[in-house]
Protein backbone atom coordinates (compact mmCIF):
# COMPACT_ATOMS: atom_id res chain seq x y z
CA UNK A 1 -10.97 -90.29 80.74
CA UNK A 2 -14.63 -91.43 80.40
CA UNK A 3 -16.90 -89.04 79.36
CA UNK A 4 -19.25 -87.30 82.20
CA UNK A 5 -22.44 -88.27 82.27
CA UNK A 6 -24.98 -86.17 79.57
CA UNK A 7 -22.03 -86.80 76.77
CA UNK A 8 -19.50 -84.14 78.09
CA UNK A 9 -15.95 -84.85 77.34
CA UNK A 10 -12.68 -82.92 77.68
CA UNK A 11 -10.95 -81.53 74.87
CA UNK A 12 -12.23 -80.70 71.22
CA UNK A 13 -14.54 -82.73 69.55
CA UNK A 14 -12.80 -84.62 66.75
CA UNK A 15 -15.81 -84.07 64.83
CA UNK A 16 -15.60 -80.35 64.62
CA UNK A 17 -11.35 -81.34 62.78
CA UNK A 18 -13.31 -83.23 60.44
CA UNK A 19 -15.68 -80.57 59.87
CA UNK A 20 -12.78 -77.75 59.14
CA UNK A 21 -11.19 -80.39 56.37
CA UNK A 22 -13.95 -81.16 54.61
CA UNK A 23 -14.52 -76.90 54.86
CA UNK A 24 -10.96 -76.70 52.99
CA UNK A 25 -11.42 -79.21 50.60
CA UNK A 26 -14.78 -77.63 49.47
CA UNK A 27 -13.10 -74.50 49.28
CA UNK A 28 -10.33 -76.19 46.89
CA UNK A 29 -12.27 -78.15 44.70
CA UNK A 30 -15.32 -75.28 44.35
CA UNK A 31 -12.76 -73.02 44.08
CA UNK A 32 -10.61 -74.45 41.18
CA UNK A 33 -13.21 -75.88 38.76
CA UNK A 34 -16.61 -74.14 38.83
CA UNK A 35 -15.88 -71.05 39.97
CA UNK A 36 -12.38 -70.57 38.46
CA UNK A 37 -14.39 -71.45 35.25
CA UNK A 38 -14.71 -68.16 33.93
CA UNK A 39 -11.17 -67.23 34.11
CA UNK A 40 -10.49 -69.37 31.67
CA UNK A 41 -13.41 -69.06 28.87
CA UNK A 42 -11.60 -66.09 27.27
CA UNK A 43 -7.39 -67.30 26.72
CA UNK A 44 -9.10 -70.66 26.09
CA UNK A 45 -11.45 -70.03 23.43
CA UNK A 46 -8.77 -67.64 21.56
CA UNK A 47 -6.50 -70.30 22.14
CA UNK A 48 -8.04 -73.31 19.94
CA UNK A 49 -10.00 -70.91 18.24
CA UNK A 50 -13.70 -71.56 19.23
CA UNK A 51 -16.50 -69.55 20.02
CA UNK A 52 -17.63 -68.31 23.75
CA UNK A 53 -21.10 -70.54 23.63
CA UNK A 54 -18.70 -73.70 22.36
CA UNK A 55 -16.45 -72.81 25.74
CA UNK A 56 -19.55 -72.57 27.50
CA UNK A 57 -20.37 -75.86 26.53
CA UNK A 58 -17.85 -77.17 29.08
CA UNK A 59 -19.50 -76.20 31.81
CA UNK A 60 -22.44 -77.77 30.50
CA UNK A 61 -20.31 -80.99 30.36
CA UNK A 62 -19.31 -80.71 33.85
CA UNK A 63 -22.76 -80.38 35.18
CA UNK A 64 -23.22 -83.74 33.06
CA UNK A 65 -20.60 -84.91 33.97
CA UNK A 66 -21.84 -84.66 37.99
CA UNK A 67 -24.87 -85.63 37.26
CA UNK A 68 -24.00 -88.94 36.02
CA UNK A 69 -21.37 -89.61 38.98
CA UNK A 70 -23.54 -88.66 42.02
CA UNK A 71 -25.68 -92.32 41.09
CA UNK A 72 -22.00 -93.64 41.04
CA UNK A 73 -20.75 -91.83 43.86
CA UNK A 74 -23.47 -92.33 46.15
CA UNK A 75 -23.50 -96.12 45.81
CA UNK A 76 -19.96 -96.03 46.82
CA UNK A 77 -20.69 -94.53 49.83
CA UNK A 78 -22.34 -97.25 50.84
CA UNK A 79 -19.98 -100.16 50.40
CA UNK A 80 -16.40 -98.23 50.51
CA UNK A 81 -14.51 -96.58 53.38
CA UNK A 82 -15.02 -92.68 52.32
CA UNK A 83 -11.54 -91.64 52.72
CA UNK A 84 -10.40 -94.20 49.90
CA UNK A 85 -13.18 -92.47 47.65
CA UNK A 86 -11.79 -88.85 48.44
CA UNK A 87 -8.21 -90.27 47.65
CA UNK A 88 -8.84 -91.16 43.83
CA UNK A 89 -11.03 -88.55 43.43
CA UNK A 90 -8.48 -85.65 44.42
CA UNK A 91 -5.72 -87.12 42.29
CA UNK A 92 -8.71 -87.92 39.26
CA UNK A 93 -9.35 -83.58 40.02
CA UNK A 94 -5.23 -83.19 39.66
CA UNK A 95 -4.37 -85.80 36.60
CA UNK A 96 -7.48 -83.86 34.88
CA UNK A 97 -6.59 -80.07 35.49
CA UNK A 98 -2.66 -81.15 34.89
CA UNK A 99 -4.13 -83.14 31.40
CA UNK A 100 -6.11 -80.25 30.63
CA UNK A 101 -3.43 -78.13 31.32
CA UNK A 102 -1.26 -80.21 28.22
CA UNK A 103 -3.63 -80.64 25.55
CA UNK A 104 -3.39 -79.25 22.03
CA UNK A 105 -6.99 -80.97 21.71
CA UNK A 106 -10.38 -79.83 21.86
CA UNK A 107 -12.17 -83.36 22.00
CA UNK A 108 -9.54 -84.52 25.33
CA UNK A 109 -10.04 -81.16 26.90
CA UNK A 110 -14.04 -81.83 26.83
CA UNK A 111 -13.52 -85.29 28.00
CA UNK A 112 -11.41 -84.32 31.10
CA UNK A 113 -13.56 -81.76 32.12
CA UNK A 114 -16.97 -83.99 31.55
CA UNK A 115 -17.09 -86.83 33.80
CA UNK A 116 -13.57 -87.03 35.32
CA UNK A 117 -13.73 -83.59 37.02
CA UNK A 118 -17.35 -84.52 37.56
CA UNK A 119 -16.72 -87.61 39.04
CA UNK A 120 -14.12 -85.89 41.48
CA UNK A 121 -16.07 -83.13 42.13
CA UNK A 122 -18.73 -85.09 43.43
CA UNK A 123 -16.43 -87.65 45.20
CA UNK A 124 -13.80 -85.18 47.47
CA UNK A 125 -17.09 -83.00 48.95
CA UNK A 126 -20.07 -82.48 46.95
CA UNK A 127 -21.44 -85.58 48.08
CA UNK A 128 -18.78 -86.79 50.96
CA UNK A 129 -18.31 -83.78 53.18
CA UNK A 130 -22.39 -84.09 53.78
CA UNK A 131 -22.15 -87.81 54.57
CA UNK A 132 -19.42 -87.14 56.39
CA UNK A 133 -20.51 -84.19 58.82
CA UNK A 134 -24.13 -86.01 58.87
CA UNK A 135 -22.44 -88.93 60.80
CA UNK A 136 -20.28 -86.85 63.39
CA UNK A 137 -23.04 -84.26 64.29
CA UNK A 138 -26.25 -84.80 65.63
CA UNK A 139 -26.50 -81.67 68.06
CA UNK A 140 -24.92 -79.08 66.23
CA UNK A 141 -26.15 -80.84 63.11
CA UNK A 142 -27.56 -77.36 61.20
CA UNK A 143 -24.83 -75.30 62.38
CA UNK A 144 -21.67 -78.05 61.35
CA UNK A 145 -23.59 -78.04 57.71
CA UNK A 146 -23.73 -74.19 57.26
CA UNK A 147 -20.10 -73.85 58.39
CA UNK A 148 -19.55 -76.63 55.83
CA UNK A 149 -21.34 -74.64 52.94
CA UNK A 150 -19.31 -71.57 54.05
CA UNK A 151 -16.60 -73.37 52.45
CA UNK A 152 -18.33 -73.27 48.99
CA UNK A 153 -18.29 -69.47 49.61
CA UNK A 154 -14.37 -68.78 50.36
CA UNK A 155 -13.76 -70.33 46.85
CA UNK A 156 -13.87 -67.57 45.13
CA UNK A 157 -12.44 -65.18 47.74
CA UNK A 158 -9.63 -67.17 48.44
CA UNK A 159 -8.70 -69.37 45.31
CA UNK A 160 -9.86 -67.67 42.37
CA UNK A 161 -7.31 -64.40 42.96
CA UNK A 162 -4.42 -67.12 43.04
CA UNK A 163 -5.46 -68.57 40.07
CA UNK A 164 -5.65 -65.36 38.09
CA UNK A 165 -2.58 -63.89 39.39
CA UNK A 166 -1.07 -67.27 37.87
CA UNK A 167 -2.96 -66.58 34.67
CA UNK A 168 -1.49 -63.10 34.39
CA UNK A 169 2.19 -64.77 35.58
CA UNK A 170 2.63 -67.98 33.65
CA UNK A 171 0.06 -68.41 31.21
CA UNK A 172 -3.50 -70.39 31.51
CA UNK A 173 -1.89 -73.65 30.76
CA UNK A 174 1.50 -73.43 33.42
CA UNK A 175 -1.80 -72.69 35.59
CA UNK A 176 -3.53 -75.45 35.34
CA UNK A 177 -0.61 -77.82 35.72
CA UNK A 178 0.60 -75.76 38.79
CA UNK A 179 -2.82 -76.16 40.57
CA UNK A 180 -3.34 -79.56 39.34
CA UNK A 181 0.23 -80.39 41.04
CA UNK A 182 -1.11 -78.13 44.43
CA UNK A 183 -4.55 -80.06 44.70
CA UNK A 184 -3.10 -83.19 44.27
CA UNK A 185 -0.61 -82.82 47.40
CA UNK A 186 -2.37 -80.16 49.08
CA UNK A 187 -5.76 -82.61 49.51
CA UNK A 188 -3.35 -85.60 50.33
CA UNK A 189 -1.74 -84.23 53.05
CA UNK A 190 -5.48 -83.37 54.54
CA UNK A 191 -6.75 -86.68 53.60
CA UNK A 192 -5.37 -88.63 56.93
CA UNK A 193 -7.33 -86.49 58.77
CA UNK A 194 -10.53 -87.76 58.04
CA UNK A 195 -11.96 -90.11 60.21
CA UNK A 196 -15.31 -92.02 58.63
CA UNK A 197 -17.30 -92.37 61.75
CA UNK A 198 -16.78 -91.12 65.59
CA UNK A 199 -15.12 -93.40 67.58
CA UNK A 200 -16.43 -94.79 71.54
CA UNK A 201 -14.86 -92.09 72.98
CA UNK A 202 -15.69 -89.38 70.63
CA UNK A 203 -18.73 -87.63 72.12
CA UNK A 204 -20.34 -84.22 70.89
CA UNK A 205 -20.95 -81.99 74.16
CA UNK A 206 -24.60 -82.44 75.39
CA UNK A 207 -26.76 -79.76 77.48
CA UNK A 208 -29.46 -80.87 79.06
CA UNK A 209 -31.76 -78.46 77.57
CA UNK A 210 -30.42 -79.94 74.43
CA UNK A 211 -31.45 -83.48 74.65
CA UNK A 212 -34.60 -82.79 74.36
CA UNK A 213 -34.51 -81.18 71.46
CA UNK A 214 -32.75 -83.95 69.33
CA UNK A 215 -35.49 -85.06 67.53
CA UNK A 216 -35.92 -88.02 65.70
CA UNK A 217 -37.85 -89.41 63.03
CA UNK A 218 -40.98 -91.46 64.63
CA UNK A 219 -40.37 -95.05 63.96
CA UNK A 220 -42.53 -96.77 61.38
CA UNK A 221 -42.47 -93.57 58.90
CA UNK A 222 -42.93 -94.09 55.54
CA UNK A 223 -40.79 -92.58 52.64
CA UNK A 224 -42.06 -90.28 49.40
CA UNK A 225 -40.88 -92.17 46.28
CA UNK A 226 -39.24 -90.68 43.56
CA UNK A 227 -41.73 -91.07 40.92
CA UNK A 228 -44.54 -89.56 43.87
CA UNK A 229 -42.24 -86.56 44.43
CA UNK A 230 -41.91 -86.00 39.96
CA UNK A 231 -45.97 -86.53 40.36
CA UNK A 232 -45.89 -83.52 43.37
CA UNK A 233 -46.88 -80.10 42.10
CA UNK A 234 -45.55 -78.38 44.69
CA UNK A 235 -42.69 -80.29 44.28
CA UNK A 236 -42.07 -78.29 40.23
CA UNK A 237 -43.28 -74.86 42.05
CA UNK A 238 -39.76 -75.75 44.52
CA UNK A 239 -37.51 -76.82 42.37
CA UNK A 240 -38.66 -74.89 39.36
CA UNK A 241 -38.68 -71.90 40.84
CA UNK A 242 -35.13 -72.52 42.74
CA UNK A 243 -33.49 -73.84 39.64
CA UNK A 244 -34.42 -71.17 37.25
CA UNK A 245 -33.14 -68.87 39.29
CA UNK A 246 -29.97 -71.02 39.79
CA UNK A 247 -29.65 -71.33 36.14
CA UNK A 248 -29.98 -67.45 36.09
CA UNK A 249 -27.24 -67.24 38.48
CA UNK A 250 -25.08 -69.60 36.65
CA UNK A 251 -25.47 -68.15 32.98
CA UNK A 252 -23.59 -64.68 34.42
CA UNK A 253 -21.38 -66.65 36.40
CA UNK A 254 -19.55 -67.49 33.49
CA UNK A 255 -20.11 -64.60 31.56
CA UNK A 256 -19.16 -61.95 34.60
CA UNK A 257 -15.36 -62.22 34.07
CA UNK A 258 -15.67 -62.20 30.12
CA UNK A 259 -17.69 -59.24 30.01
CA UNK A 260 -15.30 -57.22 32.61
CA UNK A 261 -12.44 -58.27 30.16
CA UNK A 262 -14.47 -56.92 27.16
CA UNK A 263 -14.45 -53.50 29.59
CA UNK A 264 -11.23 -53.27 29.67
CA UNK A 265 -10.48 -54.61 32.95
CA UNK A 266 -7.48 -56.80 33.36
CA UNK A 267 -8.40 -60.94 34.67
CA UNK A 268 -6.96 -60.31 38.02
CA UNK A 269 -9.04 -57.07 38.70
CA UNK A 270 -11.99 -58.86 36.68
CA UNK A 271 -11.21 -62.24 39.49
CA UNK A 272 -11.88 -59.67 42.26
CA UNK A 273 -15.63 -59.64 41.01
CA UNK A 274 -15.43 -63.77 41.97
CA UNK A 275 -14.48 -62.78 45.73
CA UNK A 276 -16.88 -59.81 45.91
CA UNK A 277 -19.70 -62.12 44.99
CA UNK A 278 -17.86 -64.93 47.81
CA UNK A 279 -17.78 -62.39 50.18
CA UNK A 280 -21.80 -61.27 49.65
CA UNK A 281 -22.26 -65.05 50.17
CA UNK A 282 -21.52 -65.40 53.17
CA UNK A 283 -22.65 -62.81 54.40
CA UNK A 284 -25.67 -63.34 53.16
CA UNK A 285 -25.42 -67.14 54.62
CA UNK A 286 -25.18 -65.28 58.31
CA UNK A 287 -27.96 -63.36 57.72
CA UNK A 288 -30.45 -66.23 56.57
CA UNK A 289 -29.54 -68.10 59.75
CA UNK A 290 -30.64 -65.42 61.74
CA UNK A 291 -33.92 -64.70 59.87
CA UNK A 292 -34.88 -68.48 58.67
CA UNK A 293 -36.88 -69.34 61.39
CA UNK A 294 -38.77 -66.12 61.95
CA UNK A 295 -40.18 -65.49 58.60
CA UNK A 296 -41.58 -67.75 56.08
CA UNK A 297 -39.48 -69.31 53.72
CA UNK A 298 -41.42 -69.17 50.54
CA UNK A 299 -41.21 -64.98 51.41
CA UNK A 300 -37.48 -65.11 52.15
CA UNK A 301 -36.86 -66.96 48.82
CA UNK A 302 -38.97 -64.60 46.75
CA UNK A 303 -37.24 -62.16 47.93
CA UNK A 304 -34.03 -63.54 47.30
CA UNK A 305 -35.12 -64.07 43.56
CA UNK A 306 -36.05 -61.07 43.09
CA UNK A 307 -32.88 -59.41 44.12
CA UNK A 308 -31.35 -61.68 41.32
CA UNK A 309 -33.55 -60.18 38.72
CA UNK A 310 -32.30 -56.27 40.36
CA UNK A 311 -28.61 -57.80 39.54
CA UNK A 312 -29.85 -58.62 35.88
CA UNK A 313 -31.25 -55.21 35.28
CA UNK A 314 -28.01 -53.10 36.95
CA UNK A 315 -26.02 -55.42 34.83
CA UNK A 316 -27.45 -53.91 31.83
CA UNK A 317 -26.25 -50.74 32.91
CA UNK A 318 -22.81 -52.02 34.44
CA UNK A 319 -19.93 -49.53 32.49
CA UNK A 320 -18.33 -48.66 35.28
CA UNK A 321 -16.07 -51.74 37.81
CA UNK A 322 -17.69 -50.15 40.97
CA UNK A 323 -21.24 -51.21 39.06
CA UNK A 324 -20.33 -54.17 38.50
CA UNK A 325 -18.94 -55.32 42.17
CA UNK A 326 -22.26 -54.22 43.27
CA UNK A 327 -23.85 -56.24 41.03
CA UNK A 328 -21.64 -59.30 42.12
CA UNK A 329 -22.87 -58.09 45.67
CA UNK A 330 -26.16 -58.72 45.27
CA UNK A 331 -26.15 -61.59 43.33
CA UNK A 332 -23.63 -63.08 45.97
CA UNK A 333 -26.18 -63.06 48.64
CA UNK A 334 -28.83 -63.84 46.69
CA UNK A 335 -27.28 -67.13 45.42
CA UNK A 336 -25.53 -67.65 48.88
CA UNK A 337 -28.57 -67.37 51.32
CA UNK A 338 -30.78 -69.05 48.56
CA UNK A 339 -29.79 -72.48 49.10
CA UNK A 340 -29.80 -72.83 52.75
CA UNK A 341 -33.38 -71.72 52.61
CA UNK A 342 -34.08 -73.89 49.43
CA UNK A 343 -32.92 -77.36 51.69
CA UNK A 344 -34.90 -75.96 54.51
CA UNK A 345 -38.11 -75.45 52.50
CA UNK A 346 -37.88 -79.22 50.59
CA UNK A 347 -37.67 -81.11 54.54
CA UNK A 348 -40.65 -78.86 55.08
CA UNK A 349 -42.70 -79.96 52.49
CA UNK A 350 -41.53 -83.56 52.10
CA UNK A 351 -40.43 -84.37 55.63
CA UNK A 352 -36.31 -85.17 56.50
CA UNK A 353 -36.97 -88.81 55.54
CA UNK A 354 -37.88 -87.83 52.01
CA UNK A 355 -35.61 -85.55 52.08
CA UNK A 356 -32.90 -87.16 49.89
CA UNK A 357 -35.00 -87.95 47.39
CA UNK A 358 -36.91 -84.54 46.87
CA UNK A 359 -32.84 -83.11 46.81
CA UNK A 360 -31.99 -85.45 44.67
CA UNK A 361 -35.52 -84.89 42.09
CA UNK A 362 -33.90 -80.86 42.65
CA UNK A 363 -30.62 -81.04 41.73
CA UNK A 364 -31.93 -82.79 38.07
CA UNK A 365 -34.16 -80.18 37.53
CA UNK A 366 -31.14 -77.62 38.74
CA UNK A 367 -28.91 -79.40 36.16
CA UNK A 368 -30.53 -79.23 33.19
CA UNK A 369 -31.93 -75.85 33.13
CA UNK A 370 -28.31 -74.55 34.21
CA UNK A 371 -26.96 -76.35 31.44
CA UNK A 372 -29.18 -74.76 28.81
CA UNK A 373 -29.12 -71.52 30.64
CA UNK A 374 -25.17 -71.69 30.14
CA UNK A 375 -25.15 -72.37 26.54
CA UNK A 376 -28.15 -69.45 26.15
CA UNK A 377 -25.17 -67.04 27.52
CA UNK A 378 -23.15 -68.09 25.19
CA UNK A 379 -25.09 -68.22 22.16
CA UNK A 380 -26.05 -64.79 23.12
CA UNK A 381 -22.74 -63.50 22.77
CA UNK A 382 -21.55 -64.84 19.91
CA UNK A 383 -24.71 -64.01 18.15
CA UNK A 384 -25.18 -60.03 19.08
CA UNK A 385 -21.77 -59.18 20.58
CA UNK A 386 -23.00 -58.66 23.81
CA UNK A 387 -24.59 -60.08 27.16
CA UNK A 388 -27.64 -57.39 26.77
CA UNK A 389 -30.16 -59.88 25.83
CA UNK A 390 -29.25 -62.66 27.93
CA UNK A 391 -30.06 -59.78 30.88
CA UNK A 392 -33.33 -58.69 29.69
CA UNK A 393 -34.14 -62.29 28.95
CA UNK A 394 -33.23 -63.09 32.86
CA UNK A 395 -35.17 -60.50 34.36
CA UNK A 396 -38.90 -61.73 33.95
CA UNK A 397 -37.51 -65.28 34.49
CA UNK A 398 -36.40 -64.71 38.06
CA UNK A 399 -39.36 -62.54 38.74
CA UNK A 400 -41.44 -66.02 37.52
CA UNK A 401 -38.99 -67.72 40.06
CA UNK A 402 -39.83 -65.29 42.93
CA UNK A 403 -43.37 -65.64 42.30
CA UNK A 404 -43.57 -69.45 41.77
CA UNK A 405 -41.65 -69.99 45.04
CA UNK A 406 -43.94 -67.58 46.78
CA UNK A 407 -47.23 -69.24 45.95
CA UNK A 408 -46.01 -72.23 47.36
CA UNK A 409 -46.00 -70.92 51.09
CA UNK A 410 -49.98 -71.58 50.33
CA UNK A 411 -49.30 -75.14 49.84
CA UNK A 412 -49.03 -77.10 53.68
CA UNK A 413 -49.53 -80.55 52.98
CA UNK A 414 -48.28 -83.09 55.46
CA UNK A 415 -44.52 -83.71 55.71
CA UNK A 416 -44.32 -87.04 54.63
CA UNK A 417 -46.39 -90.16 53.89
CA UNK A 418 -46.55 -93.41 56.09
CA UNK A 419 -45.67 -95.87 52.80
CA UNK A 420 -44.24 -99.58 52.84
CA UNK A 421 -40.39 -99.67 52.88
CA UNK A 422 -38.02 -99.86 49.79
């Protein structure tokens, strides 16, 4: 049946199919490699015998890892159908986890995890699922990406319990081989599913009041570089600010689970902390989306920094598991609305044309302060026994984060420059 005039059509929109796959395999991949992480840093380092900031170090190789495959990745993207891309990367994620999973050695265990898992990472959704839900919406653009990021969120609510109970039931390395086995078919069977671009007949449901409100950028606009957006100083008050805090964030990530073990907790109930701090994130995600627009968003991310450096100094005090699910709570939803608001603020200041470039200038600034943040946790550890200092240490660091990002709301320069092409 043709579709009625203003781009109404019967049935679902096959875009909004798309959408809920890409949702899963976020949810999969997040689920069984960065935030499954932790589970794994204590019967790992026991068994091969290294220390917690040497486990650490994975992590750190993962982020490389990432790093190194977006350039790869994103070319790609450009000159092969995505769906062939997603297909080696989910069975890369499976032979990896499964390899992992099998080795008696240290040196193959940090090459799997480094680029490989980095690669995939990047290639089933990191990078994809955007592309992908950037093509099919135009409309419901904003809303189809934060029901894509929810998926990021149901990771650790949904996948991380599984993966501890198998932990507990067969033993970290049956585990990895089981998932790496689940992942592999689980993704495959989603894969045909995906469709690259709409079709002739695939239409997203117009209002009228909505056309006009489907803005575009003005032809002719010029682009930021990425050398002018290094040379930007409000671009290091953004990113800095958002990545130490992110870095924050990610140094107790991976020591949350260790130090409920240390407790006395078992992994499973220590997991639960994962989905308490899945389950903040979302929520927290709802909340942003009803208060981004009406407040500023250099004051909502201060804020949201700040509550990071309340987490840091409960933490300190955490000797009891309803502490420390609180604690998870609030760093859940300070983590989980933070981003939304982050992406929002950079096509503020550099315009939605630049915007890919300023994200991209981010996420290296993101990645290497995580990285050393992760290894500070570590080293920590090792060196005093406990996580006290790292806490202390990451209190006045998010409180620099909260204020760096809020200065910036002084800072209103024009979106984006009108520059020659390429």
């Amino acid at each position: 049946m043709a579709s009625e005039a203003g781009g109404r059509q019967a049935g679902i929109y096959y875009g909004w199919i798309v959408l809920g796959v890409c949702m899963a395999m976020l949810m999969v991949m997040v689920g069984t490699t960065i935030n499954a992480f932790g589970l794994y840093v204590v019967p790992v380092s026991e068994a091969f015998g290294i220390s917690r900031a040497t486990m650490n170090t994975g992590m750190i190789l993962m982020s490389a890892g990432s790093a190194v495959a977006a350039l790869i990745v994103g070319r790609m993207l450009d000159r092969y159908p995505i769906r062939l891309i997603m297909l080696a990367s989910i069975w890369l994620l499976a032979a990896s986890l499964i390899t992992f999973g099998v080795s008696q050695s240290v040196w193959l265990s940090a090459a799997m995890i480094s680029f490989p898992v980095g690669f995939a990472m990047k290639g089933i959704g990191i990078l994809t699922a955007p592309s992908l839900i950037a093509r099919w919406f135009k409309v419901h653009r904003g809303k189809a990406m934060a029901i894509l990021m929810m998926g990021m969120s149901l990771g650790p609510i949904l996948v991380v319990p599984v993966i501890a109970w198998l932990i507990d039931y067969a033993g970290w390395r049956q585990s990895l081989v089981m998932i790496g086995v689940a992942v592999g078919i689980v993704m495959t069977l989603l894969l045909p599913f995906i469709r690259q671009d709409p079709g002739p007949d695939d239409h997203e449901t117009r209002h009228r009041d909505e056309l006009a409100s489907d803005a575009t950028a003005p032809a002719g606009a010029g682009t930021f570089t990425t050398m002018q957006v290094f040379a930007m100083p409000r671009f290091w008050a953004i990113a800095s600010g958002t990545a130490l805090t992110m870095a924050v964030f990610q140094g107790i990530l991976v020591s949350l689970v260790p130090l409920a073990i240390d407790l006395g907790f078992t992994t499973t109930r220590a997991a639960t902390l994962m989905s308490a701090m899945g389950i903040a994130a979302i929520a927290g995600k709802f909340t942003v989306a009803l208060i981004a627009d009406r407040f500023e968003r250099p004051v909502i991310l201060a804020v949201l920094f700040s509550l990071m450096a309340v987490a840091c100094a409960l933490l300190l005090r955490a000797d009891s598991y309803i502490l420390l699910v609180a604690c998870s709570a609030i760093m859940g939803i300070s983590s989980g609305a933070s981003m939304p608001v982050f992406l929002a603020l950079l096509a503020d200041r550099f315009g939605a044309l630049s915007m890919g470039t300023a994200n991209g200038n981010a996420t290296f600034v993101i990645a290497v302060l995580t990285a050393v943040s992760v290894r500070f946790a570590g080293e920590v550890f090792d060196r005093t026994g406990n996580y006290d200092l790292m806490f202390v240490s990451y209190i006045p660091v998010a409180l620099f984060a909260a204020i760096l990002i809020f200065l910036t709301r002084f800072s209103r320069p024009d979106a984006a420059p009108v520059v020659a092409a390429g």
